[in-house]
N, C-alpha and C. Protein backbone atom coordinates (compact mmCIF):
# COMPACT_ATOMS: atom_id res chain seq x y z
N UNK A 1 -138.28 -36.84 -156.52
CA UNK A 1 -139.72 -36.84 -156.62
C UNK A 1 -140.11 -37.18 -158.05
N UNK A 2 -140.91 -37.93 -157.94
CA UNK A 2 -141.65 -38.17 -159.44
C UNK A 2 -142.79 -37.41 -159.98
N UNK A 3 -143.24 -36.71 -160.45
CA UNK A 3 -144.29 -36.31 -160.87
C UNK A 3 -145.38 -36.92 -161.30
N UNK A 4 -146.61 -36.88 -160.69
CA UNK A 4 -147.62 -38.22 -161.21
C UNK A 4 -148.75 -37.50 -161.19
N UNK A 5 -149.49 -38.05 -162.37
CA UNK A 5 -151.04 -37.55 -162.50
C UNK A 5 -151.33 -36.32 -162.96
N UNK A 6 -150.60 -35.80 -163.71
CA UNK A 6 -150.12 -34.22 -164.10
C UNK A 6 -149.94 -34.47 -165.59
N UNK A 7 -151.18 -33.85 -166.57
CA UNK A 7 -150.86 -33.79 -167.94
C UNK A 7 -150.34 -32.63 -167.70
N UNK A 8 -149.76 -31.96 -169.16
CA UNK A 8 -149.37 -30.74 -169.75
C UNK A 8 -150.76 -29.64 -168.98
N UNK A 9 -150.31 -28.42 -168.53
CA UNK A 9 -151.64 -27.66 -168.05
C UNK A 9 -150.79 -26.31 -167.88
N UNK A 10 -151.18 -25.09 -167.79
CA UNK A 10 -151.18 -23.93 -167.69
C UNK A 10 -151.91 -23.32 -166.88
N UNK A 11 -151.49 -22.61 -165.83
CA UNK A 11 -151.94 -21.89 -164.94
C UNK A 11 -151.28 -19.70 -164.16
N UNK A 12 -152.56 -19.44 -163.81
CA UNK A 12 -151.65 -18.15 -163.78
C UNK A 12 -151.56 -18.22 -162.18
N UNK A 13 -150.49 -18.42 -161.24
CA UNK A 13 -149.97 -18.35 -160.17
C UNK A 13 -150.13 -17.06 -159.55
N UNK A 14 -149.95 -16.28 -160.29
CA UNK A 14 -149.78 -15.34 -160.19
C UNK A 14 -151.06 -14.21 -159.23
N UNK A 15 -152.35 -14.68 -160.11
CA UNK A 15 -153.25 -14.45 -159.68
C UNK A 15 -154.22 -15.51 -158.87
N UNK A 16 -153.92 -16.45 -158.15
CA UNK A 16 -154.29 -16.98 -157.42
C UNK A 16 -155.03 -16.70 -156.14
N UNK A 17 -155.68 -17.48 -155.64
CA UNK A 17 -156.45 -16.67 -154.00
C UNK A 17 -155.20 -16.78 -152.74
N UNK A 18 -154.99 -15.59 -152.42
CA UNK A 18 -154.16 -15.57 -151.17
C UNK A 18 -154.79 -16.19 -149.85
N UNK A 19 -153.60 -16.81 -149.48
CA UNK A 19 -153.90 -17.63 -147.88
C UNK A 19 -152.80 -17.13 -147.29
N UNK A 20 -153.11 -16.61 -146.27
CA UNK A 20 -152.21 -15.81 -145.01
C UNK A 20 -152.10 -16.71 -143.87
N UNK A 21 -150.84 -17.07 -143.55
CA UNK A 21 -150.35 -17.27 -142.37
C UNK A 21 -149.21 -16.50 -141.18
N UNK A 22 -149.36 -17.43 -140.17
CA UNK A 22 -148.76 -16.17 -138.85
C UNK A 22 -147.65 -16.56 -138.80
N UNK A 23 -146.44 -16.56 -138.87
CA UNK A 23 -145.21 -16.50 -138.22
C UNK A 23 -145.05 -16.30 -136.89
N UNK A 24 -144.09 -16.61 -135.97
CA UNK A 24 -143.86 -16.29 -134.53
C UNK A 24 -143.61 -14.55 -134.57
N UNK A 25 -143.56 -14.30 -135.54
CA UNK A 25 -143.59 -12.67 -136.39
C UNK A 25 -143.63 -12.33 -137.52
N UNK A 26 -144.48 -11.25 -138.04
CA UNK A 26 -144.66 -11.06 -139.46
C UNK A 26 -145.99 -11.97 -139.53
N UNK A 27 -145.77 -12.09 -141.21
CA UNK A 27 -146.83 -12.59 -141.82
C UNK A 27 -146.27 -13.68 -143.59
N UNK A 28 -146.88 -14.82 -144.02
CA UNK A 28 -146.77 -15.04 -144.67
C UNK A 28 -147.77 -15.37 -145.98
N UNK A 29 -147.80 -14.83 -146.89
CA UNK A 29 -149.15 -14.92 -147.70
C UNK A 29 -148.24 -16.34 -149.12
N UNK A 30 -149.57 -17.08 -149.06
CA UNK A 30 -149.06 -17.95 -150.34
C UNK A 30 -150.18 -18.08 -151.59
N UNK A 31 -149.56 -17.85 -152.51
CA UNK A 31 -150.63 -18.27 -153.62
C UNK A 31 -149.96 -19.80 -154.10
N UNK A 32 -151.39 -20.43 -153.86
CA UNK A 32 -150.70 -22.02 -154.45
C UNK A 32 -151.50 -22.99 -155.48
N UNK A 33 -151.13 -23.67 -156.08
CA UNK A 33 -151.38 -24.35 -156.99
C UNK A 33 -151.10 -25.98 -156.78
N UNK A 34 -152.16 -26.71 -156.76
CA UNK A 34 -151.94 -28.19 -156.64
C UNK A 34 -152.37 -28.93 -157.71
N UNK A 35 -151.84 -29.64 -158.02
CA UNK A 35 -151.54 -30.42 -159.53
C UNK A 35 -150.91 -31.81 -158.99
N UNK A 36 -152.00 -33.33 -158.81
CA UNK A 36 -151.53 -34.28 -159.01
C UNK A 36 -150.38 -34.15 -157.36
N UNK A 37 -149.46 -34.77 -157.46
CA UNK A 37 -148.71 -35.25 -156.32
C UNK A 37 -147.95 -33.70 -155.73
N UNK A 38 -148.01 -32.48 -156.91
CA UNK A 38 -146.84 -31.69 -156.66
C UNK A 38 -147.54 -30.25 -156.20
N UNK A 39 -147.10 -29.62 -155.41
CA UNK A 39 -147.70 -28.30 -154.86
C UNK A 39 -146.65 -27.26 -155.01
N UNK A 40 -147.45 -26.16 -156.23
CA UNK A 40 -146.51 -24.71 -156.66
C UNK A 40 -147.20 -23.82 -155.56
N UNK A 41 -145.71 -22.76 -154.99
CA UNK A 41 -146.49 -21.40 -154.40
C UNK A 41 -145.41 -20.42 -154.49
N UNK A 42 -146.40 -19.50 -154.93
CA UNK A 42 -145.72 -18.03 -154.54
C UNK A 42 -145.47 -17.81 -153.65
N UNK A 43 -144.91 -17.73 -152.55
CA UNK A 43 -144.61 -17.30 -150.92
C UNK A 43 -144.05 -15.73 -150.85
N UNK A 44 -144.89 -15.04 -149.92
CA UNK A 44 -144.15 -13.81 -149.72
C UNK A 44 -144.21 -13.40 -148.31
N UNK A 45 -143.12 -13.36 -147.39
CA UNK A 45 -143.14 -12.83 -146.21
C UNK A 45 -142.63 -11.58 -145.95
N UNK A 46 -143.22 -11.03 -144.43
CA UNK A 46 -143.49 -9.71 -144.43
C UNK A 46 -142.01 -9.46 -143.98
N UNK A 47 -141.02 -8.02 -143.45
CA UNK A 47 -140.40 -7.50 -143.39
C UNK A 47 -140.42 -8.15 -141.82
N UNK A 48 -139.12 -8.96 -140.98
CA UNK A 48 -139.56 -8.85 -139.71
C UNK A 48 -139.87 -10.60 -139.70
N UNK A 49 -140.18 -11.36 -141.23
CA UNK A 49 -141.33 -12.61 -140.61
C UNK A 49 -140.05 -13.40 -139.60
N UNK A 50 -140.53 -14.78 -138.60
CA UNK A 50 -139.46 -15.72 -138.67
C UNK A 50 -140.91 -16.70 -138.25
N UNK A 51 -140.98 -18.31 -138.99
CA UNK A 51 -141.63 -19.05 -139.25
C UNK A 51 -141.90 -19.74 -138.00
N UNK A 52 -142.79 -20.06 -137.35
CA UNK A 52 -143.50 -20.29 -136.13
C UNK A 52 -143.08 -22.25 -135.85
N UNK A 53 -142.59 -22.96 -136.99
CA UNK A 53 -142.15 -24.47 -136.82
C UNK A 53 -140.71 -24.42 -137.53
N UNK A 54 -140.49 -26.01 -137.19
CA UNK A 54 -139.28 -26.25 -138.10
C UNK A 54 -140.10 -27.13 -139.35
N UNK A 55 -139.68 -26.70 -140.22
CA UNK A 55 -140.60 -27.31 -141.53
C UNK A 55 -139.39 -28.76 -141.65
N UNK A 56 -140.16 -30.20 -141.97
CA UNK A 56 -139.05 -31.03 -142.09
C UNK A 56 -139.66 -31.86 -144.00
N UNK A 57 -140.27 -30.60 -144.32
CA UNK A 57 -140.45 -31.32 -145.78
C UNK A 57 -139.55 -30.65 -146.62
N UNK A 58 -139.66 -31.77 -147.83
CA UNK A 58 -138.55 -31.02 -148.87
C UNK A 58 -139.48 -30.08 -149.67
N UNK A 59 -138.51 -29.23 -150.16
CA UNK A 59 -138.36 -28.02 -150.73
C UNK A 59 -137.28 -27.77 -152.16
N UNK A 60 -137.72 -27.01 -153.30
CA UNK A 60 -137.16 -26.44 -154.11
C UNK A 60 -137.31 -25.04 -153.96
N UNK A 61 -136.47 -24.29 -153.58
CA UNK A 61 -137.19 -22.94 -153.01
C UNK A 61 -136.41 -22.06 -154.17
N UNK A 62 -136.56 -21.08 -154.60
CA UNK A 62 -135.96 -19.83 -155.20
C UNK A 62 -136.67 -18.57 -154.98
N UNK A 63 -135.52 -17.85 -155.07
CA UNK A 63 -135.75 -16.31 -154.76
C UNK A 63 -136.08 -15.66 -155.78
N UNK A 64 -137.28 -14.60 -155.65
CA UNK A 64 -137.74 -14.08 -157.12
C UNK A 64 -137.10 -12.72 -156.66
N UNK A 65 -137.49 -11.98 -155.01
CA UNK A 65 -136.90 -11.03 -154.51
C UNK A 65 -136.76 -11.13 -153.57
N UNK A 66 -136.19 -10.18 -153.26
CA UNK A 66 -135.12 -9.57 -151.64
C UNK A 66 -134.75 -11.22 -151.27
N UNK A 67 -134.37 -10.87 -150.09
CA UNK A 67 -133.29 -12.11 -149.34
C UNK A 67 -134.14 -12.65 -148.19
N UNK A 68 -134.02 -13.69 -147.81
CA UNK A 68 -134.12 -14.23 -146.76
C UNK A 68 -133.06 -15.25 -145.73
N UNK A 69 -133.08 -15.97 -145.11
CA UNK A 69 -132.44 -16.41 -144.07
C UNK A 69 -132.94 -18.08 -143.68
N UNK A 70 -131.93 -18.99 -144.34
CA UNK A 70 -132.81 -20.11 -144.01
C UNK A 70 -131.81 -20.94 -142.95
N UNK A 71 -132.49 -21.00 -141.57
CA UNK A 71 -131.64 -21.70 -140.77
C UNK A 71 -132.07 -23.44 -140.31
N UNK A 72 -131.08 -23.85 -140.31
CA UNK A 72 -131.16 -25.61 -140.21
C UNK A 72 -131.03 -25.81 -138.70
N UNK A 73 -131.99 -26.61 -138.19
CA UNK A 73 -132.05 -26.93 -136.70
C UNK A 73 -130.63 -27.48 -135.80
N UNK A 74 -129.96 -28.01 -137.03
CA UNK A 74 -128.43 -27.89 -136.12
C UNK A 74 -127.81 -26.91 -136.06
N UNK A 75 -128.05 -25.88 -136.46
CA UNK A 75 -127.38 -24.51 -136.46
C UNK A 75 -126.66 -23.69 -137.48
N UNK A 76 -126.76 -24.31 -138.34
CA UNK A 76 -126.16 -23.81 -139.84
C UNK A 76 -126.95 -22.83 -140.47
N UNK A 77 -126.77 -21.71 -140.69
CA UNK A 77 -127.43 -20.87 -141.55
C UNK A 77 -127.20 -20.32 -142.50
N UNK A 78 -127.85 -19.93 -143.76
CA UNK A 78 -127.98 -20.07 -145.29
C UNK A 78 -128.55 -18.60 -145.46
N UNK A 79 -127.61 -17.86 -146.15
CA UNK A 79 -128.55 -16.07 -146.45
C UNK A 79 -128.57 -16.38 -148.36
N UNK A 80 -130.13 -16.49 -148.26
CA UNK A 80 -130.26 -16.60 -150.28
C UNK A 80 -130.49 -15.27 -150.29
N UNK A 81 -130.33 -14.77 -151.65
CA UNK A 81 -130.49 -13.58 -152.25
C UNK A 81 -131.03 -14.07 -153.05
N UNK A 82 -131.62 -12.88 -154.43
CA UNK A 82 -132.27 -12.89 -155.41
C UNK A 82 -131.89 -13.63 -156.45
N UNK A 83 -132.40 -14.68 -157.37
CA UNK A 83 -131.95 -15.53 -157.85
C UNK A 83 -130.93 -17.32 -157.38
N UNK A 84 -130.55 -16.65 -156.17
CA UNK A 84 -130.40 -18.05 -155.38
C UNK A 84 -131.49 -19.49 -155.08
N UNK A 85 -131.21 -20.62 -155.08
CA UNK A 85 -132.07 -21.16 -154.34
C UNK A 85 -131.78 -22.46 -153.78
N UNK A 86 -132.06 -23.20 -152.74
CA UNK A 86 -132.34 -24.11 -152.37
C UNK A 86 -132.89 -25.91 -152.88
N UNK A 87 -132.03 -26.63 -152.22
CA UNK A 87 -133.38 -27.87 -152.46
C UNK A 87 -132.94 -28.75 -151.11
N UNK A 88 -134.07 -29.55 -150.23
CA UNK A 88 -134.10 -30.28 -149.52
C UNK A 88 -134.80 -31.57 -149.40
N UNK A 89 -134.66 -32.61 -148.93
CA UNK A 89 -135.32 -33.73 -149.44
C UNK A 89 -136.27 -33.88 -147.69
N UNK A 90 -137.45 -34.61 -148.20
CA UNK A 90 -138.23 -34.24 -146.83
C UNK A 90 -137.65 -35.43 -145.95
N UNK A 91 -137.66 -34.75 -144.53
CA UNK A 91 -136.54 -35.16 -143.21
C UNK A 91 -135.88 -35.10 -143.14
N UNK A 92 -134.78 -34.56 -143.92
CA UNK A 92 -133.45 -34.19 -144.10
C UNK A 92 -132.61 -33.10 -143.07
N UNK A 93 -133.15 -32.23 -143.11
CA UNK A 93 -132.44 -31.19 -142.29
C UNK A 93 -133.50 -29.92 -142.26
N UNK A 94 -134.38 -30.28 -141.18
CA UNK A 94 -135.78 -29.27 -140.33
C UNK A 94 -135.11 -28.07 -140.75
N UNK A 95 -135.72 -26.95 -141.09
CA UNK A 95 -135.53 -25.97 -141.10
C UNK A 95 -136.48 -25.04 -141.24
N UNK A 96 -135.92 -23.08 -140.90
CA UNK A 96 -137.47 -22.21 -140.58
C UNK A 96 -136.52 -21.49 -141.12
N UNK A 97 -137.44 -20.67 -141.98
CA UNK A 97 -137.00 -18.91 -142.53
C UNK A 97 -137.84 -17.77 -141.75
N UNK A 98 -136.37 -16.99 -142.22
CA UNK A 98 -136.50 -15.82 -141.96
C UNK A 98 -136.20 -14.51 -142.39
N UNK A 99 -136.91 -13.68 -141.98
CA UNK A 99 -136.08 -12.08 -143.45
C UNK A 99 -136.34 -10.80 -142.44
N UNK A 100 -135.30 -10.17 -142.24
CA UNK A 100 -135.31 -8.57 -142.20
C UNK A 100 -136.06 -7.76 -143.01
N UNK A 101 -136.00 -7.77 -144.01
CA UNK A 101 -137.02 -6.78 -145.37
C UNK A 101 -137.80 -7.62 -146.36
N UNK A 102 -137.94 -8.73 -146.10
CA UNK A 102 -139.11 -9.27 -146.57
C UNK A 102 -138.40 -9.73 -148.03
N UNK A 103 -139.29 -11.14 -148.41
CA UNK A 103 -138.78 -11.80 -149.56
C UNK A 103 -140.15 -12.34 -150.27
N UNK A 104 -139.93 -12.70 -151.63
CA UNK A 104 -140.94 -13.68 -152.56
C UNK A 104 -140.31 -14.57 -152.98
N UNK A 105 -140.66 -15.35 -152.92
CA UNK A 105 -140.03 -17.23 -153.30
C UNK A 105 -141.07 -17.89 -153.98
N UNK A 106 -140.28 -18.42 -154.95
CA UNK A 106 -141.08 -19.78 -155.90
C UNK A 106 -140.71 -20.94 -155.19
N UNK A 107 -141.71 -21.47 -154.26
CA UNK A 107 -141.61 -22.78 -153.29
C UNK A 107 -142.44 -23.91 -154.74
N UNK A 108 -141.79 -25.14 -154.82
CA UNK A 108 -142.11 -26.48 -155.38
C UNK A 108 -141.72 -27.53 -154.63
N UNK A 109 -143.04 -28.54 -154.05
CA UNK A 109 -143.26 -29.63 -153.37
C UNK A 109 -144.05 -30.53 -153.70
């Protein structure tokens, strides 16, 4: 990915407006940030979530806490922990998360 249309800028993520979505269970709240071609989010799902599609975009994902469960539509599955993370290129290999006790992830797209 290239980054385009994005001077130098500072933002607090942190405190951002929450947007809640449904999972086929649980819940997922994101705080996000769009800047030019690239989209930052905080992601935090609930204890229980598992993601209602197969997502087929790419992803830089990392774990800030707890673990989650990222499974690939051919059947391969991936347990990140804290400090682990991910990258996928979009169409590559569909995939949906999931967590027993709930996780926060720094998602970049």
């Amino acid at each position: 990915m290239e980054i385009k249309e994005t001077p130098f800028q500072v933002f607090d993520l942190e405190n951002t407006m929450i947007e809640e979505h449904s999972g086929i269970t649980g819940k997922a709240f994101w705080k996000t940030v769009e800047k030019g071609n690239v989209r930052i989010r905080i992601v935090e799902y609930t204890p229980g979530y598992l993601a209602d599609h197969w997502c087929e975009k790419g992803h830089a994902v990392f774990v800030l806490e707890g673990e989650f469960e990222s499974e690939l539509k051919d059947g391969r599955k991936f347990i990140l922990k804290k400090g682990m993370c991910y990258l996928v290129a979009d169409h590559a290999d569909p995939h949906r998360s999931l967590t027993k006790g709930g996780v926060k992830l720094l998602i970049v797209d």
